[in-house]
C-alpha atoms as a PDB file:
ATOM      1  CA  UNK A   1       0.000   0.000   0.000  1.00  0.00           C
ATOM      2  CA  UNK A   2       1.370   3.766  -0.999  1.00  0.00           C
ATOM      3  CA  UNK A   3       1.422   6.227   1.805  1.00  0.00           C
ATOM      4  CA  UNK A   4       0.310   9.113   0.838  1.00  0.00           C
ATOM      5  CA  UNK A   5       2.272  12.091   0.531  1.00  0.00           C
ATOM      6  CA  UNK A   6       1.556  14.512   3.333  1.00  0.00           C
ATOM      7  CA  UNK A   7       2.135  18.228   1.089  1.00  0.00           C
ATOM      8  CA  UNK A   8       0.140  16.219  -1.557  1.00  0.00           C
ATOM      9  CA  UNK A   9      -2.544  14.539  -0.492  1.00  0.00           C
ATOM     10  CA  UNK A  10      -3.426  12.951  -3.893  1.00  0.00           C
ATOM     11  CA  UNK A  11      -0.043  11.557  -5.102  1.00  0.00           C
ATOM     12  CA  UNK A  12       1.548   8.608  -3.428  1.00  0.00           C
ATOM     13  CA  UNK A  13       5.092   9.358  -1.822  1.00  0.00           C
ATOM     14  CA  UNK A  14       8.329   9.218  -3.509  1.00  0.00           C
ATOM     15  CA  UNK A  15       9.498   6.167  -1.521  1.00  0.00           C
ATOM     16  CA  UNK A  16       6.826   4.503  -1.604  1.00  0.00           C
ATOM     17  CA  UNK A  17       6.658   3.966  -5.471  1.00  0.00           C
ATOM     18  CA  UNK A  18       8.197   1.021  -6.848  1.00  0.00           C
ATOM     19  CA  UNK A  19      10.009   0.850 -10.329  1.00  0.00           C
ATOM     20  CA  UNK A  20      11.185  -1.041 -12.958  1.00  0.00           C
ATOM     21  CA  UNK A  21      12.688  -4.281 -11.020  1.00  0.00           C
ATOM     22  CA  UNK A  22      10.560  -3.552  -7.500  1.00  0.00           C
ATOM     23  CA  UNK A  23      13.289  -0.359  -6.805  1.00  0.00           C
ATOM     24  CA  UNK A  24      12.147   2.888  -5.489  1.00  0.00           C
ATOM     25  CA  UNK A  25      12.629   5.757  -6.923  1.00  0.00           C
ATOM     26  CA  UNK A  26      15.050   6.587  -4.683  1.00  0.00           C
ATOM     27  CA  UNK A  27      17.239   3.814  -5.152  1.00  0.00           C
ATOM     28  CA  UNK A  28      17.129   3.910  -9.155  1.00  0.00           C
ATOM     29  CA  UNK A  29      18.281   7.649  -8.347  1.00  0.00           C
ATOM     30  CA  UNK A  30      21.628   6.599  -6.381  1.00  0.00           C
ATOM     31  CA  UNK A  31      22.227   3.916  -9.025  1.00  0.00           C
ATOM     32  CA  UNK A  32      21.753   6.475 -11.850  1.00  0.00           C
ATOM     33  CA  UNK A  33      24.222   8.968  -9.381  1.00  0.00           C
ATOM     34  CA  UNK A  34      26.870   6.021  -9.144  1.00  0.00           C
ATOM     35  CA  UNK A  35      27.034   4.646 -12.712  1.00  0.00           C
ATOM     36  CA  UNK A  36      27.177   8.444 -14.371  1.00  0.00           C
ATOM     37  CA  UNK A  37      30.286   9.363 -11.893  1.00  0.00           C
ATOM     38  CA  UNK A  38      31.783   5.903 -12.654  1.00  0.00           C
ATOM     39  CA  UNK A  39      31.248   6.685 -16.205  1.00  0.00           C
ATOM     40  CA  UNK A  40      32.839   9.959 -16.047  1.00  0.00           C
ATOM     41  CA  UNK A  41      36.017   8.473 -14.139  1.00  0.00           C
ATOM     42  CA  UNK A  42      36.351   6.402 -16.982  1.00  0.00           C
ATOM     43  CA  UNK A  43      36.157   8.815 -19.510  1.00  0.00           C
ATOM     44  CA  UNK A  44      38.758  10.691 -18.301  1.00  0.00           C
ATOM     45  CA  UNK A  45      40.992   7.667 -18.184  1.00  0.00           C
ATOM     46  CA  UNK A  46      41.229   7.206 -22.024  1.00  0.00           C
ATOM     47  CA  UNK A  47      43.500   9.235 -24.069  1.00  0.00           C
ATOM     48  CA  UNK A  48      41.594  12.280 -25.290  1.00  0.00           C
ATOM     49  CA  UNK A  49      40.228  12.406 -29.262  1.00  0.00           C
ATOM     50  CA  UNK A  50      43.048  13.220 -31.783  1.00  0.00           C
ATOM     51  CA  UNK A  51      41.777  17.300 -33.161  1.00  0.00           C
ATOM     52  CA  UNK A  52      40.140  16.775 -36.565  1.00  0.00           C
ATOM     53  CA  UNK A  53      41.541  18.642 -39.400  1.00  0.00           C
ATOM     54  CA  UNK A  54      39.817  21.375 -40.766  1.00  0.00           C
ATOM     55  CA  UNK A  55      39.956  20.244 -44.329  1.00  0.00           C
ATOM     56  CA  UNK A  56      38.603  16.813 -42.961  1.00  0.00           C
ATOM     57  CA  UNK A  57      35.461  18.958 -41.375  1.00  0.00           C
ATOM     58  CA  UNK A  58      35.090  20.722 -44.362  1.00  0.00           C
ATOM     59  CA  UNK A  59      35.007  16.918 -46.666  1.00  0.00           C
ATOM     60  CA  UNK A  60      32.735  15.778 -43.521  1.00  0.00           C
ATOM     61  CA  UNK A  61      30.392  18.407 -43.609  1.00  0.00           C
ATOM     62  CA  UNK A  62      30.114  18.446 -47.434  1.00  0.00           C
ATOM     63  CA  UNK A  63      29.620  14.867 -48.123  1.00  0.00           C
ATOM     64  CA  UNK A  64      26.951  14.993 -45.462  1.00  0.00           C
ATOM     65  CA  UNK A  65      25.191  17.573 -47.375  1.00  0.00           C
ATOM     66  CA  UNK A  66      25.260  15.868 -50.855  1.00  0.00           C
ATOM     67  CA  UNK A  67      24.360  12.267 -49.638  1.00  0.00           C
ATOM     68  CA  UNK A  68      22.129  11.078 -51.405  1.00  0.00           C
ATOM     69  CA  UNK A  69      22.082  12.873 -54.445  1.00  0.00           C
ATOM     70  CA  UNK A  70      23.374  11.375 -57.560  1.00  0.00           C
END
């Protein structure tokens, strides 16, 4: 049973709703928290992107905009 939400009496109360997998919302929060900053740590691990030549953004950018034309 939800408990109601005291400032709200209509809507149930944060911890009481259950998610995808029987977590509260709460819980998928702190998961969500933990697996961006791991994310980021790794990130910065890895040797950063190589800059891309201009003339190779101008080729990009150009045979983006005539794909698909004959």
């Amino acid at each position: 049973m939800e408990k109601p939400d005291p400032d709200n009496p209509g809507k149930p109360e944060a911890d009481a709703l259950r998610g995808p997998g029987g977590l509260t919302l709460h819980e998928i929060h702190a998961q969500v928290k933990l697996s961006t900053a791991r994310d980021r740590a790794d990130s910065t691990q890895h040797e950063p992107r190589q800059a891309v030549s201009r003339w190779r953004q101008i080729t990009r950018w150009a045979w983006g905009k005539n794909k698909g034309r004959s």
